[in-house]
Protein backbone atom coordinates (compact mmCIF):
# COMPACT_ATOMS: atom_id res chain seq x y z
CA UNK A 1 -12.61 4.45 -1.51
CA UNK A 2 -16.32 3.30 -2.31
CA UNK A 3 -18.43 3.13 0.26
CA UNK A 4 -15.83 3.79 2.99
CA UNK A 5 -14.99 7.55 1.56
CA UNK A 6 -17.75 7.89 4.36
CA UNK A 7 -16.23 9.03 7.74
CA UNK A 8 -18.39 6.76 9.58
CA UNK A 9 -18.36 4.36 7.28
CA UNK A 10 -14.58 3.62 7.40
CA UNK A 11 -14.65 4.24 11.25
CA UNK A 12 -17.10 1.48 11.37
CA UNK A 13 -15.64 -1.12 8.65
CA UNK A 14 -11.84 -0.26 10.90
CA UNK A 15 -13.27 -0.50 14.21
CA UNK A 16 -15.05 -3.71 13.16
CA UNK A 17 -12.24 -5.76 11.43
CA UNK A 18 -10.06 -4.77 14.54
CA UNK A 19 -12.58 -6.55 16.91
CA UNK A 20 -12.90 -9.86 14.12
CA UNK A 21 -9.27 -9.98 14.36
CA UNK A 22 -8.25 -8.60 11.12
CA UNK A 23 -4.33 -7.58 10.91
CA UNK A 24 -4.61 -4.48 8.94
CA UNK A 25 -6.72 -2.21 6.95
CA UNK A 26 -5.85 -0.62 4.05
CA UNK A 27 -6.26 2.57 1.35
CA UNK A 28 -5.40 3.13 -1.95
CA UNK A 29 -4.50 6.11 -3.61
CA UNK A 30 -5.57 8.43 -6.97
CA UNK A 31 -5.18 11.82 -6.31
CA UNK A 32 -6.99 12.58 -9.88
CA UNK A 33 -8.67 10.70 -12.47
CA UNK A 34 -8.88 11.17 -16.31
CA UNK A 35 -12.04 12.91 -17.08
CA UNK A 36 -13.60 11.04 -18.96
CA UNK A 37 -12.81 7.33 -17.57
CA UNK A 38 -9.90 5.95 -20.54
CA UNK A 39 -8.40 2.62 -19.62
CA UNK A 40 -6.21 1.78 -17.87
CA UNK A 41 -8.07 3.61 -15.25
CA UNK A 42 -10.15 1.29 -13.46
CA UNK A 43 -12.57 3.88 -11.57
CA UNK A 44 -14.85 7.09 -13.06
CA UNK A 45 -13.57 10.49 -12.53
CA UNK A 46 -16.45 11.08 -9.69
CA UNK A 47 -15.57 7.87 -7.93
CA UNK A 48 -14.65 9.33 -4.43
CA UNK A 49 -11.43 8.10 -3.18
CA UNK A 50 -9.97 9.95 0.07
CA UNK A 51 -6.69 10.48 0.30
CA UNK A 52 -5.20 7.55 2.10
CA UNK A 53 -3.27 9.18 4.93
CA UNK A 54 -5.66 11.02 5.90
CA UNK A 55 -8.17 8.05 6.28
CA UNK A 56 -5.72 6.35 7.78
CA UNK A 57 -5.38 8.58 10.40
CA UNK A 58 -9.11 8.54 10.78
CA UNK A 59 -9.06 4.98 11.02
CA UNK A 60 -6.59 5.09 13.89
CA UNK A 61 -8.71 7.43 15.60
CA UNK A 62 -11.55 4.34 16.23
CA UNK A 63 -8.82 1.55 16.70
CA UNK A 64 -6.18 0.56 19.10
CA UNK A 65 -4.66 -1.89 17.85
CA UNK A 66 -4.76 -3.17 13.88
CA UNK A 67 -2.07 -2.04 11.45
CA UNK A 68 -3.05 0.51 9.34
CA UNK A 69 -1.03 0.32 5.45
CA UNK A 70 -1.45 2.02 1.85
CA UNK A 71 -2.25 0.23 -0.77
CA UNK A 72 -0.80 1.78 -2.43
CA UNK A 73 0.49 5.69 -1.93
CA UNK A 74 1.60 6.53 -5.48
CA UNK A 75 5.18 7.67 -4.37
CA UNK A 76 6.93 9.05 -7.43
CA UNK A 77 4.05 11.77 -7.42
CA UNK A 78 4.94 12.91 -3.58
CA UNK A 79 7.32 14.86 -2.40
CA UNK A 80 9.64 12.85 -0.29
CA UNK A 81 10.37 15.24 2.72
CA UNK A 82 6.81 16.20 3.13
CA UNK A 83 5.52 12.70 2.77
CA UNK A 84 8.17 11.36 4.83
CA UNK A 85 6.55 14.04 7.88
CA UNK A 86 3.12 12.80 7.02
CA UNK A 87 4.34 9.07 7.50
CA UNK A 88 6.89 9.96 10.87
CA UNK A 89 3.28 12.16 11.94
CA UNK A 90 0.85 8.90 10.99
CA UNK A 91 3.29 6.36 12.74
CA UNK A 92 3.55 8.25 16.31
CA UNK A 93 -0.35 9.37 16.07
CA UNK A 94 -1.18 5.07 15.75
CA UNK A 95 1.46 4.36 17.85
CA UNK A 96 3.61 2.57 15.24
CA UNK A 97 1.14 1.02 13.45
CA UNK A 98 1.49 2.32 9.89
CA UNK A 99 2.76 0.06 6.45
CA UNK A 100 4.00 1.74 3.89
CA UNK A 101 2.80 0.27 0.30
CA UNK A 102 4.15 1.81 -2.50
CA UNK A 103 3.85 1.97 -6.31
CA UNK A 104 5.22 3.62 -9.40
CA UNK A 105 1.84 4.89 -11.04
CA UNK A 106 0.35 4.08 -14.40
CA UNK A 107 -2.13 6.80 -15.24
CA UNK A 108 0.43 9.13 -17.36
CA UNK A 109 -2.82 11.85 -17.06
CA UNK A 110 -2.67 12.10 -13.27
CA UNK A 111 0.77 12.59 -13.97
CA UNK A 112 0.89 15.38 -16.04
CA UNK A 113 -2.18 16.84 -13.83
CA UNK A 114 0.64 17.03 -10.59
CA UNK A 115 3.34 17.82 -12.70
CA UNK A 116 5.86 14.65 -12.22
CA UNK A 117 7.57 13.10 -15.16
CA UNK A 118 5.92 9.54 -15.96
CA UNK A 119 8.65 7.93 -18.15
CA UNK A 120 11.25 8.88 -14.94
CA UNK A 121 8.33 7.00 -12.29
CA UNK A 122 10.79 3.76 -11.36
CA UNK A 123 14.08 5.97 -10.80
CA UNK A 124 12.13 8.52 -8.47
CA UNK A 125 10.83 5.70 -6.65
CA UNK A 126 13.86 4.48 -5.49
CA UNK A 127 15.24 8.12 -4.89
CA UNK A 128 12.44 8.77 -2.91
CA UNK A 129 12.98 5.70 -0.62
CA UNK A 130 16.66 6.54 -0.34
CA UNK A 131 15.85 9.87 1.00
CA UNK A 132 13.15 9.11 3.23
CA UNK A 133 14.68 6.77 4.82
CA UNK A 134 17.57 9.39 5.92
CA UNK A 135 14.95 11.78 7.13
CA UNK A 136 13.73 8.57 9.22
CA UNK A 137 16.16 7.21 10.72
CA UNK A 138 20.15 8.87 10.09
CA UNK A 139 21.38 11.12 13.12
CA UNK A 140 22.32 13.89 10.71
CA UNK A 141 19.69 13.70 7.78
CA UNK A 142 21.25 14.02 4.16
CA UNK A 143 20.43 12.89 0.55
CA UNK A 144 22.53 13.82 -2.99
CA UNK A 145 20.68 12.63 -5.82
CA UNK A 146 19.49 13.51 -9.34
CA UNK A 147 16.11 15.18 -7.77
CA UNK A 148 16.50 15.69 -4.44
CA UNK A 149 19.55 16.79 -2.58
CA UNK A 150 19.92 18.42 1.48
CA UNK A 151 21.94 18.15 4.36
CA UNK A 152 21.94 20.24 7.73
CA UNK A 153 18.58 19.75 8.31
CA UNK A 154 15.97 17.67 10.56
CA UNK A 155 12.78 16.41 11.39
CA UNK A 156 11.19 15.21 14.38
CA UNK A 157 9.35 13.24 15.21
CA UNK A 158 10.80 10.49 14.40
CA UNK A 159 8.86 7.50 13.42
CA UNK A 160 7.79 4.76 16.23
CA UNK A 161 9.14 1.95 14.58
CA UNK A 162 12.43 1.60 13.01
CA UNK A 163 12.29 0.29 9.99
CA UNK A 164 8.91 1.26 8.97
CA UNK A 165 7.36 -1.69 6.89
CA UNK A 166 7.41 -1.42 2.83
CA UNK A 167 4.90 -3.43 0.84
CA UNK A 168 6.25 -3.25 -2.80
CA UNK A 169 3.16 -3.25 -5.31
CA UNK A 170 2.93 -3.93 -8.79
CA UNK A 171 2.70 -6.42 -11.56
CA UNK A 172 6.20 -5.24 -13.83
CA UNK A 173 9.46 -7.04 -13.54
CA UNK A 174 10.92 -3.54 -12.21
CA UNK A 175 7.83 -4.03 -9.49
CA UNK A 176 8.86 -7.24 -8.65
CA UNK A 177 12.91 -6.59 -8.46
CA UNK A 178 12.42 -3.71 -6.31
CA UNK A 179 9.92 -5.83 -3.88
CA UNK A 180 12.50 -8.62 -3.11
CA UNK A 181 15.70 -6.00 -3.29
CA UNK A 182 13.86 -3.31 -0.91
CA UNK A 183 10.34 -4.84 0.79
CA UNK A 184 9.24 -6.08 3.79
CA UNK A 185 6.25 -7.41 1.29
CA UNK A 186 4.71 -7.26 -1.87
CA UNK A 187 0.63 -6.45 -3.07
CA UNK A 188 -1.16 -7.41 -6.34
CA UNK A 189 -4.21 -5.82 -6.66
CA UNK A 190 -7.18 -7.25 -8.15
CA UNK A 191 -5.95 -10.86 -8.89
CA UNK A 192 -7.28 -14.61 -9.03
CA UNK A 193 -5.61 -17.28 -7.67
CA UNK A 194 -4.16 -18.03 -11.65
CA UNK A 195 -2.75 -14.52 -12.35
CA UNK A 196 -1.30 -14.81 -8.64
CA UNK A 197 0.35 -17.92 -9.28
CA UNK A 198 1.80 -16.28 -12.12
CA UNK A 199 3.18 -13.27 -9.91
CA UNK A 200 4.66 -15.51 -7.74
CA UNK A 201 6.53 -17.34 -10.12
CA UNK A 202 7.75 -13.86 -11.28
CA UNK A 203 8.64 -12.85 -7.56
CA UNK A 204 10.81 -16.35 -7.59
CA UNK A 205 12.80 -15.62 -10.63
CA UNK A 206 13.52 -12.37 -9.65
CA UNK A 207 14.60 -12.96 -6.48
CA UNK A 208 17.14 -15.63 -8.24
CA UNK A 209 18.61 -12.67 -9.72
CA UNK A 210 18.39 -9.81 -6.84
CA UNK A 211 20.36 -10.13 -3.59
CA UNK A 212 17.86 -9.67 -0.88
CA UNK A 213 19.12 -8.51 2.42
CA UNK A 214 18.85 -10.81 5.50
CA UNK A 215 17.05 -8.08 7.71
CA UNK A 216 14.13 -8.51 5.68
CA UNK A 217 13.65 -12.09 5.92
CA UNK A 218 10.63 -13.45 4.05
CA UNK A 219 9.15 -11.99 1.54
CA UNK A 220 5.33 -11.08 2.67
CA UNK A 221 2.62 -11.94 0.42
CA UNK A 222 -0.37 -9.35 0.82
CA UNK A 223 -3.63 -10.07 -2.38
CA UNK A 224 -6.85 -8.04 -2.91
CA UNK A 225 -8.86 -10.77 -5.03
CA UNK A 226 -10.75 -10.12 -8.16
CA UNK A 227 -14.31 -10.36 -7.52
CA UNK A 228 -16.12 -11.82 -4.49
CA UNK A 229 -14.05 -14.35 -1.84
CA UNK A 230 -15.35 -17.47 -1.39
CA UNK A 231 -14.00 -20.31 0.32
CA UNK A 232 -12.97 -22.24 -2.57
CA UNK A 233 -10.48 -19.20 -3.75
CA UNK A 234 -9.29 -18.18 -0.47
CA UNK A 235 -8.10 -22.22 -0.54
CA UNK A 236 -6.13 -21.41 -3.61
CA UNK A 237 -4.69 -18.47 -2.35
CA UNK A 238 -3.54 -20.22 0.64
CA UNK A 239 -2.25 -22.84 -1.19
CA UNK A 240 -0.21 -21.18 -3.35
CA UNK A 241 1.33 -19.44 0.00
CA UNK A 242 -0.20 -15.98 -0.25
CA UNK A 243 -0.01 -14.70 3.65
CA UNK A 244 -2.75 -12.54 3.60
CA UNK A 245 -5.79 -10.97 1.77
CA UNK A 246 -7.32 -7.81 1.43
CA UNK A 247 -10.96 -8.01 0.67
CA UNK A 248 -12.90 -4.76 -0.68
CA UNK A 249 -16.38 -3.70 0.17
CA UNK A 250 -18.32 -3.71 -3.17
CA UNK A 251 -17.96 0.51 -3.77
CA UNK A 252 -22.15 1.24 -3.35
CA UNK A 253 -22.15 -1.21 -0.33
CA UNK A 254 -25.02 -0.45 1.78
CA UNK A 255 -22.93 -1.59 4.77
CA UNK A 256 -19.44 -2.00 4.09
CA UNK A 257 -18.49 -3.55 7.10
CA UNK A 258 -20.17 -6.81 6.37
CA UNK A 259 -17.49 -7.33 3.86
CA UNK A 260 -15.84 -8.84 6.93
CA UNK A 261 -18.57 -11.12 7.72
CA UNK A 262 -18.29 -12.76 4.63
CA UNK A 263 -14.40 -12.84 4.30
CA UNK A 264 -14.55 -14.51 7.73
CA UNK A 265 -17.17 -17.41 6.45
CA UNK A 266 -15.08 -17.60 3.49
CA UNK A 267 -11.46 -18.34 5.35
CA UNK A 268 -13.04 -20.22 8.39
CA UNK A 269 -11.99 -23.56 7.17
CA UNK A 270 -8.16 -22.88 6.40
């Protein structure tokens, strides 16, 4: 989004962080944006924001060897069997590289623009996973629910890695239920090391109520922080046990990449 919307701006800032030693990068997703800019919405309608696949894919074009994740792709909005393709397609082209974060959506208008109910958002999430995860990885490829339903069909290629990652994102007690009952991880977007604290005591107490299954052992903690890192908040954040951040090039950044520059500085004493 921002400043890396620019092909060789996000070949660069990838490219870059992969040779600093950054894990991952990462793209977020709005296919369209109320017109004009009503909250909650927190970009303008001509903000350009690429859609994250595709950059994705770009990205993995000038790497080798970072991860490459959404953050989020808005999944009750896709279609499952065409996005589970585009994921299978991105994970063989990086050579099983790709994390998959997901979120429900909260902009009811880029709902209605795509034509997906917004009150129904949670149950096709978990539909969507369900099914997916067929096409992935079950011999024979089936699904039966409310909105999707085949059988007797297939799709190859498969996906490199088996499972493929989910980061769960979101700030709702549905968010943070389906994190610890189906993620590898979970993302908060946009947080300080206060409202994190107060996600993680949410991610506890759910988890006190959800069975979590053994194959996904910890619970990943993945933050973009609110505003500019510094050392002092990338201390809290590490106190509090967050795993890893996600910094954000300010969007007219001249040069994104030396986002990384400074997120290094600000982490070099942890």
């Amino acid at each position: 989004m921002g400043a890396c919307s620019e092909p060789d701006a996000l070949a660069a800032t990838a490219a870059r962080a992969e040779a600093a030693g950054f894990d991952s990068v990462w793209a977020g997703e709005h296919v369209v944006l109320p017109d004009p800019q009503v909250p909650p919405s927190p970009m303008a309608p001509q903000d350009p924001a690429l859609d994250p696949l595709l950059a994705l894919a770009w990205a993995a074009a000038a790497t080798s060897t970072i991860r490459l994740a959404t953050g989020i792709v808005i999944l009750p909005q896709r279609n499952p069997v065409v996005l589970a393709k585009q994921i299978a397609s991105l994970d063989v082209l990086c050579g099983g590289r790709f994390t998959f974060g997901i979120g429900v959506g909260y902009l009811e208008p880029e709902f209605s623009a795509i034509g997906t109910d917004f009150e129904s958002r949670g149950a096709l999430t978990d539909e969507h996973l369900d099914a997916m995860a067929s096409l992935w990885y079950d011999d024979h490829p089936e699904h039966h629910g409310v909105t999707m339903d085949f059988a007797g069909i297939d799709a190859h290629p498969r996906p490199v890695q088996r499972p493929i990652p989910i980061v769960v994102g979101g700030h709702s007690a549905s968010a943070y239920r389906r994190a610890v009952r189906r993620g590898n991880g979970w993302y908060g977007f946009a947080m300080t090391p206060e409202s994190a604290a107060v996600s993680l005591e949410q991610l506890a107490a759910a988890a006190a109520r959800v069975d979590r299954p053994a194959e996904l052992g910890e619970l990943e903690i993945s933050i973009t922080p609110r505003g500019r890192l510094t050392a002092e908040r990338a201390a809290a954040f590490a106190e509090l046990g967050v795993h890893r951040l996600i910094v954000m090039p300010p969007p007219a950044a001249a040069d994104p990449a030396a986002t990384i520059d400074e997120a290094l500085a600000a982490v070099s004493g942890i």
